[in-house]
Protein backbone atom coordinates (compact mmCIF):
# COMPACT_ATOMS: atom_id res chain seq x y z
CA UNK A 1 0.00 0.00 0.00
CA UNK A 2 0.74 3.50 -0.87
CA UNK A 3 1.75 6.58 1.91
CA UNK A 4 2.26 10.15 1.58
CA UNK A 5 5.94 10.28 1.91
CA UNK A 6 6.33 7.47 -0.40
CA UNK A 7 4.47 9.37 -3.23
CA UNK A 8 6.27 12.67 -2.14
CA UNK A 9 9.27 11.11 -2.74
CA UNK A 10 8.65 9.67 -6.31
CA UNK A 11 11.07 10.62 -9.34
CA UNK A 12 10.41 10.77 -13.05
CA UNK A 13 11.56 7.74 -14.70
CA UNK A 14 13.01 7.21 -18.06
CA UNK A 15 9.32 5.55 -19.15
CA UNK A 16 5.99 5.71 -17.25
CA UNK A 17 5.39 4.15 -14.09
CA UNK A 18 2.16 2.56 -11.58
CA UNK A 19 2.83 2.43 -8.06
CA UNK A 20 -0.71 0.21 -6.82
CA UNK A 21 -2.21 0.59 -3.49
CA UNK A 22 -4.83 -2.34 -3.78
CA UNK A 23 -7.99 -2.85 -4.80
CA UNK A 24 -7.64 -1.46 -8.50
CA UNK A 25 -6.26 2.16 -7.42
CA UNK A 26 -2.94 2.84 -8.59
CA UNK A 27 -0.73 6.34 -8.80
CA UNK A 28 0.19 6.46 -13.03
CA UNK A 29 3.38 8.76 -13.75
CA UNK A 30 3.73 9.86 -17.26
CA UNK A 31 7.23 11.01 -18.55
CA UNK A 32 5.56 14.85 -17.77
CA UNK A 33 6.40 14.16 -13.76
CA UNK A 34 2.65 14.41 -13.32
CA UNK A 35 0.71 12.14 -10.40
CA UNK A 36 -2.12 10.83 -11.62
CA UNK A 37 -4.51 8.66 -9.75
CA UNK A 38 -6.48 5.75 -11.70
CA UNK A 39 -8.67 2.97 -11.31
CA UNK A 40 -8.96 0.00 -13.15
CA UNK A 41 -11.94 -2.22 -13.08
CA UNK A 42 -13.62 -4.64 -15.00
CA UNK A 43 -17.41 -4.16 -16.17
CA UNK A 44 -19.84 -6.16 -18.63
CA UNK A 45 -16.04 -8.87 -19.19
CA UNK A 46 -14.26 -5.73 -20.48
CA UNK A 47 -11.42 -4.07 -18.57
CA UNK A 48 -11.71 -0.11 -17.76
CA UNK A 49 -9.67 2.71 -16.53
CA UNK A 50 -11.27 5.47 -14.05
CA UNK A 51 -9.33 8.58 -13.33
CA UNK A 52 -9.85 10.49 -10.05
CA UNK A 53 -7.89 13.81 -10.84
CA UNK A 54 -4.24 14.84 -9.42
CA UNK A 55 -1.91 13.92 -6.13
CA UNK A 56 -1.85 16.61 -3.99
CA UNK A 57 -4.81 17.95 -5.24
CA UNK A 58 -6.43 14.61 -4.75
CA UNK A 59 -5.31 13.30 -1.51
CA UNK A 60 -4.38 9.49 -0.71
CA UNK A 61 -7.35 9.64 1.34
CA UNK A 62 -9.57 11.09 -0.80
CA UNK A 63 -8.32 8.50 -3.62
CA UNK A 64 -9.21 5.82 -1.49
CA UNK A 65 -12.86 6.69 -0.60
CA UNK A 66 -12.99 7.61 -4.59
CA UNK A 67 -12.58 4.01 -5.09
CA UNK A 68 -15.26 2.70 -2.01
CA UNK A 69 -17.57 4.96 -3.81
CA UNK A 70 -16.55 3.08 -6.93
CA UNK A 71 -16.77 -0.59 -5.67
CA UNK A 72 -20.08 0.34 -4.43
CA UNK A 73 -21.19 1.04 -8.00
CA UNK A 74 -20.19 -1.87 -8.89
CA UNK A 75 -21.63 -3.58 -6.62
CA UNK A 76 -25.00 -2.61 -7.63
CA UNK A 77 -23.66 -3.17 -11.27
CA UNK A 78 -23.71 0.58 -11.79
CA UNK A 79 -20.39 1.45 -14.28
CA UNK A 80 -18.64 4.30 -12.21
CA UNK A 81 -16.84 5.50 -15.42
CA UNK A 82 -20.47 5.92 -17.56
CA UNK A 83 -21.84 7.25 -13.76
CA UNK A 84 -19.27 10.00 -14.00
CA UNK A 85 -20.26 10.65 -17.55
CA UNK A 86 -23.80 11.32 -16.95
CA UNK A 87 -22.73 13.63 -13.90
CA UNK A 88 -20.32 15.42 -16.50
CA UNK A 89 -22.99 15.69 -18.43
CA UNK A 90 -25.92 16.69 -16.49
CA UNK A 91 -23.47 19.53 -14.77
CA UNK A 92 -22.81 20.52 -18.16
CA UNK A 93 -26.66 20.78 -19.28
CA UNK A 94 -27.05 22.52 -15.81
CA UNK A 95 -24.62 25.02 -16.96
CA UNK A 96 -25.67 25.28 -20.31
CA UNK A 97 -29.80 25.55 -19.17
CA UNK A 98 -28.82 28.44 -17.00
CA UNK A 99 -31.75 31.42 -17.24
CA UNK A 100 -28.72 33.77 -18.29
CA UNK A 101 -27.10 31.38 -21.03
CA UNK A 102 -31.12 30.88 -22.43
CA UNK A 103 -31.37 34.38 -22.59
CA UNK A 104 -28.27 35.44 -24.49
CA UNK A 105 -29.08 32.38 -26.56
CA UNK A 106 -32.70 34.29 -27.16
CA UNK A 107 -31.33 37.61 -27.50
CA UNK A 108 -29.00 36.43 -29.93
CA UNK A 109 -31.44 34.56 -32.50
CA UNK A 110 -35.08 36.20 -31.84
CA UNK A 111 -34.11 39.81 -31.54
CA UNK A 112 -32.60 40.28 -35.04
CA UNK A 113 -35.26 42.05 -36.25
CA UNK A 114 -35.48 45.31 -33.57
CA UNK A 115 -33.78 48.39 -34.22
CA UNK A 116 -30.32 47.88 -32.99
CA UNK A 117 -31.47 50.83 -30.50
CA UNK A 118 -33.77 48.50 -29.11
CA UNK A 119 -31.95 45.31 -28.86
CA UNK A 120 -29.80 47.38 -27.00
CA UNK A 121 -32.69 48.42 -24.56
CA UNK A 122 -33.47 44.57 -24.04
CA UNK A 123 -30.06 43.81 -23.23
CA UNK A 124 -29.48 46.65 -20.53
CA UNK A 125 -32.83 45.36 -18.88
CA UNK A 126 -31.42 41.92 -18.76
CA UNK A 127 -27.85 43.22 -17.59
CA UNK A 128 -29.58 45.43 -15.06
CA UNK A 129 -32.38 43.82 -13.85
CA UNK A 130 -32.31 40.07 -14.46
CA UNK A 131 -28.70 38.41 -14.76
CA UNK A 132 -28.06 38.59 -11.10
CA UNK A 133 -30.86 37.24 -9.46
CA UNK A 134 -31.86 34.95 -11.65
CA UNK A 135 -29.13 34.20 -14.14
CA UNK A 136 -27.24 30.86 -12.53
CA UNK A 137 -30.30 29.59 -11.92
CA UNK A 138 -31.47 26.33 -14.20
CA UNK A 139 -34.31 27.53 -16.34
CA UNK A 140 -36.30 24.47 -15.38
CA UNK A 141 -36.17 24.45 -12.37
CA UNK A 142 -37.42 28.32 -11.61
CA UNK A 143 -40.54 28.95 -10.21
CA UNK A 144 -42.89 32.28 -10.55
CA UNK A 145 -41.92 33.46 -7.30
CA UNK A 146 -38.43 33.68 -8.34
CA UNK A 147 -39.62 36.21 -11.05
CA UNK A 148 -41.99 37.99 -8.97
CA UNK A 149 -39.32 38.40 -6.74
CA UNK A 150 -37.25 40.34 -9.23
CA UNK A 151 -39.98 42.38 -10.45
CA UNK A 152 -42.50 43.16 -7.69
CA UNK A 153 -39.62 45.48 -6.11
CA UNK A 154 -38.96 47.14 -9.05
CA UNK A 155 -43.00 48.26 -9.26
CA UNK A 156 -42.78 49.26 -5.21
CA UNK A 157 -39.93 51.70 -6.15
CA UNK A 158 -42.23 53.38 -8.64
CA UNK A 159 -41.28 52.34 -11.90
CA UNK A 160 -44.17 50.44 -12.60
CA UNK A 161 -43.95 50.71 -16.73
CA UNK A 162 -40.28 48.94 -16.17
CA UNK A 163 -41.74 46.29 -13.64
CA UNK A 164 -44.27 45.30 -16.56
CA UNK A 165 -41.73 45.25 -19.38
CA UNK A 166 -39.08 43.33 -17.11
CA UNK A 167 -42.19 40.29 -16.66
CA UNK A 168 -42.99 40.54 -20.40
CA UNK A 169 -39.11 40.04 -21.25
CA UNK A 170 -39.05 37.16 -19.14
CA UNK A 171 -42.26 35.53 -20.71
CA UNK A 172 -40.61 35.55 -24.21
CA UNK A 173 -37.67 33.98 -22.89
CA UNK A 174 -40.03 30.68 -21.14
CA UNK A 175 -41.56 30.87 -24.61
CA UNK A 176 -38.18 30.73 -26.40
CA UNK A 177 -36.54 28.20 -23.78
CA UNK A 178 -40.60 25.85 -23.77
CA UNK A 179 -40.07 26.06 -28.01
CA UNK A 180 -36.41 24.68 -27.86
CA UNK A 181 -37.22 21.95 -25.11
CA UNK A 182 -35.22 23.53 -22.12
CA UNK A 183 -38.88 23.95 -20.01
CA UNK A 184 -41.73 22.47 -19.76
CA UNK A 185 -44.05 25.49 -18.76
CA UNK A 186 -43.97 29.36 -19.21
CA UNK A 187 -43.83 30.15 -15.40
CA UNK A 188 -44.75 33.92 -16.24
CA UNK A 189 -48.26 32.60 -17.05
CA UNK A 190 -48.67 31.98 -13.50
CA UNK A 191 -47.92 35.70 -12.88
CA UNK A 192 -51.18 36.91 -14.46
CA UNK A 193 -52.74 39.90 -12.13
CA UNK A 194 -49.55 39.93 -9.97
CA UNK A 195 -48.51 43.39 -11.20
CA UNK A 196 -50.77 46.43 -10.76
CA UNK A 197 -52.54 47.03 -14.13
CA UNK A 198 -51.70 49.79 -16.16
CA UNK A 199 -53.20 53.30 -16.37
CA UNK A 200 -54.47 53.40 -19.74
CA UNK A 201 -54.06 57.25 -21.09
CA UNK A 202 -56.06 57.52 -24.10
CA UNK A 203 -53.88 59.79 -26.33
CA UNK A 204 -56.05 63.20 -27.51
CA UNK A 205 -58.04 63.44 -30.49
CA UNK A 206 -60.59 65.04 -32.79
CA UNK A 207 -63.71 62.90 -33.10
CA UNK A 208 -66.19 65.23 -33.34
CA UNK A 209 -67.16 65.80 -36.92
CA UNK A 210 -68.23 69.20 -36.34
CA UNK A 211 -64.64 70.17 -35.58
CA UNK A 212 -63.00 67.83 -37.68
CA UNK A 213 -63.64 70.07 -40.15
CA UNK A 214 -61.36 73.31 -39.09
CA UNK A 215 -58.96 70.93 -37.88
CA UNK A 216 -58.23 70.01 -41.85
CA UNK A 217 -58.92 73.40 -42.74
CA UNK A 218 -55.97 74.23 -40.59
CA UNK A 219 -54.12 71.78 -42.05
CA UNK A 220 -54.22 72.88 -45.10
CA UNK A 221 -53.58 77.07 -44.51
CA UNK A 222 -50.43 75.81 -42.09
CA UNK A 223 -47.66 77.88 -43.46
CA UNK A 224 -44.44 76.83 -42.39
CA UNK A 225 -41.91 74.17 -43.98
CA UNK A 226 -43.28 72.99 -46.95
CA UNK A 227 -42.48 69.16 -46.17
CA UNK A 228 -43.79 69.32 -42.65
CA UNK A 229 -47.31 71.17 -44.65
CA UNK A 230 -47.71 68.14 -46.81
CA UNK A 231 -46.65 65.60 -43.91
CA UNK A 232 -49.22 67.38 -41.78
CA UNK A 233 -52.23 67.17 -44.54
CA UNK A 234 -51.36 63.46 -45.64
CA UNK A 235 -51.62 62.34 -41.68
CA UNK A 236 -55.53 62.22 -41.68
CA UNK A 237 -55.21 60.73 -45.55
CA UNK A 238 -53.00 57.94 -43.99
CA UNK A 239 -53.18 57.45 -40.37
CA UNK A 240 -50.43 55.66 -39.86
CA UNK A 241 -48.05 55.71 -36.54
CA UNK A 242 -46.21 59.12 -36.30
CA UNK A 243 -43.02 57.58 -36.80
CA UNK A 244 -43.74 55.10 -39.92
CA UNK A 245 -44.85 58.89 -41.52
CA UNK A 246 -42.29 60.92 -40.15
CA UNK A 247 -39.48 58.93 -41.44
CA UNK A 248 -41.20 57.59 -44.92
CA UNK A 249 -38.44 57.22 -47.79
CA UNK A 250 -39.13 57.44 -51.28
CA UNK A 251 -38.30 54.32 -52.34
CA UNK A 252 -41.05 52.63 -50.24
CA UNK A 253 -43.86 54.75 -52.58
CA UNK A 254 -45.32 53.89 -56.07
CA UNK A 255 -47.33 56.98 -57.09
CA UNK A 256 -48.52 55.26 -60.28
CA UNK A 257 -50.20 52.13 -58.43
CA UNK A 258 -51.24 54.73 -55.68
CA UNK A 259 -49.57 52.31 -52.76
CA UNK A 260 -47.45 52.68 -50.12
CA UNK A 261 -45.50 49.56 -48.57
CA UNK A 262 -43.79 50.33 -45.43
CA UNK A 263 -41.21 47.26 -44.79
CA UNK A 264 -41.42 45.31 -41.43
CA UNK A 265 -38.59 46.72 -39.96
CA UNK A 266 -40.40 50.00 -39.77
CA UNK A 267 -43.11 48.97 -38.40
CA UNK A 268 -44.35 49.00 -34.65
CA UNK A 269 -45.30 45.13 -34.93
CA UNK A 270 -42.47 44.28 -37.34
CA UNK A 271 -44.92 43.37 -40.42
CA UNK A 272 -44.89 44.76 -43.77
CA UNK A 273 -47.70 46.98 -44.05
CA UNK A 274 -49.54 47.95 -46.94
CA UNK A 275 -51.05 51.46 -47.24
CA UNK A 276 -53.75 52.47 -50.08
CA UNK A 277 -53.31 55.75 -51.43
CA UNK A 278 -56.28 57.89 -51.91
CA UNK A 279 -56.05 60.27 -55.07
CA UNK A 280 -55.94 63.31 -52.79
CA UNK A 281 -52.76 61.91 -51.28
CA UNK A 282 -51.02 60.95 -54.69
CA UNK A 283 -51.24 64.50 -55.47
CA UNK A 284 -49.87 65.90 -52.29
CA UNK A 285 -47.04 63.43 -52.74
CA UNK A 286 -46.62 64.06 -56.64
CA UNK A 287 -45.98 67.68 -55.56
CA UNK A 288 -43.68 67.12 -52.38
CA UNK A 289 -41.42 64.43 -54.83
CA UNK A 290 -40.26 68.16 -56.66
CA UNK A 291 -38.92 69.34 -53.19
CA UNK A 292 -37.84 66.05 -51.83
CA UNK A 293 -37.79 63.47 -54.78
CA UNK A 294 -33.83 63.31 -54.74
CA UNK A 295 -33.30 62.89 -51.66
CA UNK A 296 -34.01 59.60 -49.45
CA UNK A 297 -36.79 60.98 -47.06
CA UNK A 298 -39.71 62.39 -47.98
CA UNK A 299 -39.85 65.13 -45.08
CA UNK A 300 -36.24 65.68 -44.34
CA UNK A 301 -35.18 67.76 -41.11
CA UNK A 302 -34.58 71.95 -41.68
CA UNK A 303 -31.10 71.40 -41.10
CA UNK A 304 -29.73 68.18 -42.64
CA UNK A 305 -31.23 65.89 -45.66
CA UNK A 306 -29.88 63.11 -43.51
CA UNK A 307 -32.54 62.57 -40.73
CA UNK A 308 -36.47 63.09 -41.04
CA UNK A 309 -38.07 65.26 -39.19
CA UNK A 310 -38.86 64.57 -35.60
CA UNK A 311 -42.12 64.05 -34.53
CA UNK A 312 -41.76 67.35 -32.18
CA UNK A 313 -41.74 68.91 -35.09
CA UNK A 314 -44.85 67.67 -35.90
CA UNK A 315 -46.80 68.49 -32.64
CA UNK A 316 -45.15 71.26 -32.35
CA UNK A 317 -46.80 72.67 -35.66
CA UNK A 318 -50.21 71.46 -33.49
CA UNK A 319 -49.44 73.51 -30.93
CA UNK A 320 -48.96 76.62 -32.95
CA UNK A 321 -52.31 76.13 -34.87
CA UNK A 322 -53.87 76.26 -31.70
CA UNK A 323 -54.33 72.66 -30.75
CA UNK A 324 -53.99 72.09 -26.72
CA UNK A 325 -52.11 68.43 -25.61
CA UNK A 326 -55.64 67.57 -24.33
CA UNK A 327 -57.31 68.76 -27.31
CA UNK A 328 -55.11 67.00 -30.30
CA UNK A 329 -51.71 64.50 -31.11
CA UNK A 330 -50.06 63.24 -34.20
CA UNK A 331 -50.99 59.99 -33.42
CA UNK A 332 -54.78 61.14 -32.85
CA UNK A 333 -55.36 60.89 -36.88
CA UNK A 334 -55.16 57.65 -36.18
CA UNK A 335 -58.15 57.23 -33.40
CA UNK A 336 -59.73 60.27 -35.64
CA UNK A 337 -59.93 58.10 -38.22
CA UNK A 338 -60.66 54.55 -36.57
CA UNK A 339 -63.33 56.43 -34.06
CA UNK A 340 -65.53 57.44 -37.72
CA UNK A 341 -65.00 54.72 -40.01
CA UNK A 342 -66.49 52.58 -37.54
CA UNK A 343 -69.19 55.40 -36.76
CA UNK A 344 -69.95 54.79 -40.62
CA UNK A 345 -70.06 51.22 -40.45
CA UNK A 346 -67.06 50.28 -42.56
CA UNK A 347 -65.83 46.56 -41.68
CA UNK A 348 -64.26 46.05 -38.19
CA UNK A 349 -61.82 43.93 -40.26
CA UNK A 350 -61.34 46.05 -42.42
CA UNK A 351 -59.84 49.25 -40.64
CA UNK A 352 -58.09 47.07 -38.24
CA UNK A 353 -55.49 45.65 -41.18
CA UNK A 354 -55.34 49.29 -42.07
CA UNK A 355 -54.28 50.71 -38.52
CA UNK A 356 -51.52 47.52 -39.08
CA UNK A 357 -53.06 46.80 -35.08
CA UNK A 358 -51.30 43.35 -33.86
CA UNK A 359 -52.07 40.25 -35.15
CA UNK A 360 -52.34 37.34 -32.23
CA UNK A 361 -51.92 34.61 -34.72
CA UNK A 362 -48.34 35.03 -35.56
CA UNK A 363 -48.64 32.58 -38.65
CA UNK A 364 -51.66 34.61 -39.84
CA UNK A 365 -49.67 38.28 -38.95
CA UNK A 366 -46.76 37.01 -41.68
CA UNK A 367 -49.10 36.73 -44.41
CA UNK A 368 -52.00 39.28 -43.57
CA UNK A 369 -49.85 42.48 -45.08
CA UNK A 370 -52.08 42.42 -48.08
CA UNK A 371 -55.29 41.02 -46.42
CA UNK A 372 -58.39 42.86 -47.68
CA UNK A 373 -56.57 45.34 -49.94
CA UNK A 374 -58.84 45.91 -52.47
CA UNK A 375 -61.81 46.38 -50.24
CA UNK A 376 -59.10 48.36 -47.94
CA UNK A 377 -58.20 50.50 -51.38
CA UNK A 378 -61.72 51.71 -51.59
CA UNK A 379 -61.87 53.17 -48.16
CA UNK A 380 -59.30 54.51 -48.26
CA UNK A 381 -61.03 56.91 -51.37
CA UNK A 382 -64.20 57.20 -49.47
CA UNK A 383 -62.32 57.90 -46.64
CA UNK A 384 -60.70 60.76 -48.33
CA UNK A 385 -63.64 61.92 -50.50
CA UNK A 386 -65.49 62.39 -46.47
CA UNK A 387 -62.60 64.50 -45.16
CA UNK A 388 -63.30 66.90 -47.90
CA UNK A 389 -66.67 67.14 -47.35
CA UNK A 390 -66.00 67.62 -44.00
CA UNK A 391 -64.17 70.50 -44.82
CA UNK A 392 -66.33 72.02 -46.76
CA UNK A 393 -68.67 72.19 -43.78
């Protein structure tokens, strides 16, 4: 049998040697000096090897009860060299199935389609917020009240809108980690009614008919910077999002099919969008394209050709007509416009692919850019044809 100061005292040889100490364990020195402990064993007729690390960083002792624990195994015809595979392995996927690791892993393959601005916003939130409480922990094996918490404190201190986003980031990673086969259950389900719900602050508009009317007549006498005139009379003929009109670029328009296409990455839901245009629009467009046409955006900013204008600029023109915050917004065309075609009984349908609203079927949302367009195309006239009897009044 083996002792310390015997080992301590061992010399490289000219080829490798085994110094035994009974029962299968032996100390193996390669030609490197090193002091390795082994085991060999038979299993299943066939003769194995089983390594147990180091000497000194493996002690005599602890090489000894390495093999008890071994003979044990094999006693219950258990193969210690496959056991310590599967623990390899299994400390591996534990590693691997880490919330952190599944949510770079996320970030990484289901974000490519934000702005990079936003992606960037996702990440802080995660670096911030997330990655130290719950990052080492195995995705699997997390329960809601791990999440809640993470969050709940985050609402207490006040920031409520960050509390909500911070659960809603966490959902799409259980989705993401439930799709791949890393968890068996979206935990943030279980969170439904935990946070407070949100205010909901209806943003202003015009809805009244009656004043509809010297809202578009303002529009129209608005003298200022000719593309911010034309961007302010198309918003009604449009009603799109503030910034999918703000920042339009020519090359997303064809004037002689009367469409505009606005690509997914523009928009808020990240689907191509289709948008009719009426003839009143064509021909505030036809005339802007002499101003802007050679350039990339159709309402550059004052001071560089480079960026669009800003939606302040926008509101702020609102402001100097007249128009109170509580009274009128940019993105009020938009209720404007969904509060009377619905008043007039267009199709629910209808107005709802034209507002480019979120689709809950993400397999329908892919394919639904173009859904209803010619029936879309001649509301979009009507539409148009109204506002100008409207100003008329």
């Amino acid at each position: 049998m083996l002792n310390d100061t015997y080992i301590r005292n061992l010399k490289v040889a000219d080829k490798p040697q085994k110094h035994f100490d009974g029962g299968g364990l032996f100390l193996f020195i390669p030609k490197t000096g090193s002091k390795l402990w082994r085991l060999a064993y038979r299993f299943d007729g066939k003769s194995k090897l089983l390594s147990f690390g180091e000497y000194p960083t493996v002690s005599l002792k602890d090489a000894r009860e390495r093999r008890e624990d071994a003979k044990r195994l094999l006693s219950r015809r258990i193969d210690p060299g496959l056991q310590k595979k599967l623990l390899r392995e299994a400390k591996l996927a534990e590693e691997r199935d880490t919330f952190k690791n599944i949510a770079l892993e996320w970030h990484a393959s289901q974000t490519v389609d934000f702005t990079a601005k936003h992606r960037n916003t996702v990440m802080f939130r995660l670096e911030t917020y997330l990655f130290a409480p719950l990052g080492v922990m195995h995705i699997a094996k997390m329960e809601p009240q791990d999440v809640l918490a993470v969050v709940k404190p985050v609402e207490q201190r006040g920031q409520t809108e960050t509390s909500r986003r911070l659960l809603q980031l966490v959902g799409q990673i259980f989705r993401y980690a439930v799709a791949v086969g890393r968890a068996k259950h979206n935990i943030v389900a279980d969170l439904r009614g935990a946070l407070r719900p949100r205010k909901v602050t209806h943003r202003a508009a015009i809805t009244d008919p009656s004043k509809v009317g010297p809202l578009l007549r303002d529009l129209d006498a608005y003298d200022g910077y000719y593309p911010l005139c034309c961007a302010l009379r198309l918003a009604p003929l449009v009603f799109v999002r503030p910034t999918e009109l703000r920042a339009a670029t020519w090359d997303e328009f064809d004037l002689k099919n009367a469409e505009w296409r606005i690509p997914a990455t523009r928009m808020k839901m990240r689907q191509a969008h289709i948008v009719p245009l009426a003839r009143q629009a064509v021909e505030i467009l036809t005339e802007l394209k002499e101003f802007s046409g050679s350039g990339k955006y159709l309402f550059p900013s004052i001071r560089t050709g480079t960026r669009p204008i800003s939606d302040a600029t926008m509101l702020n023109a609102l402001r100097r007509m007249g128009y109170a915050k509580h009274e009128m917004t940019t993105h009020g065309f938009r209720s404007m416009a969904s509060t009377l075609l619905n008043e007039q009984g267009y199709n629910r349908d209808w107005i709802e692919r034209q507002l480019a609203h979120g689709e809950r079927d993400d397999v329908r949302a892919a394919y639904n850019y173009a859904e209803y367009l010619p029936e879309r195309r001649h509301m979009m006239q009507e539409w148009a044809e109204y506002l100008d009897e409207v100003k008329k009044r």
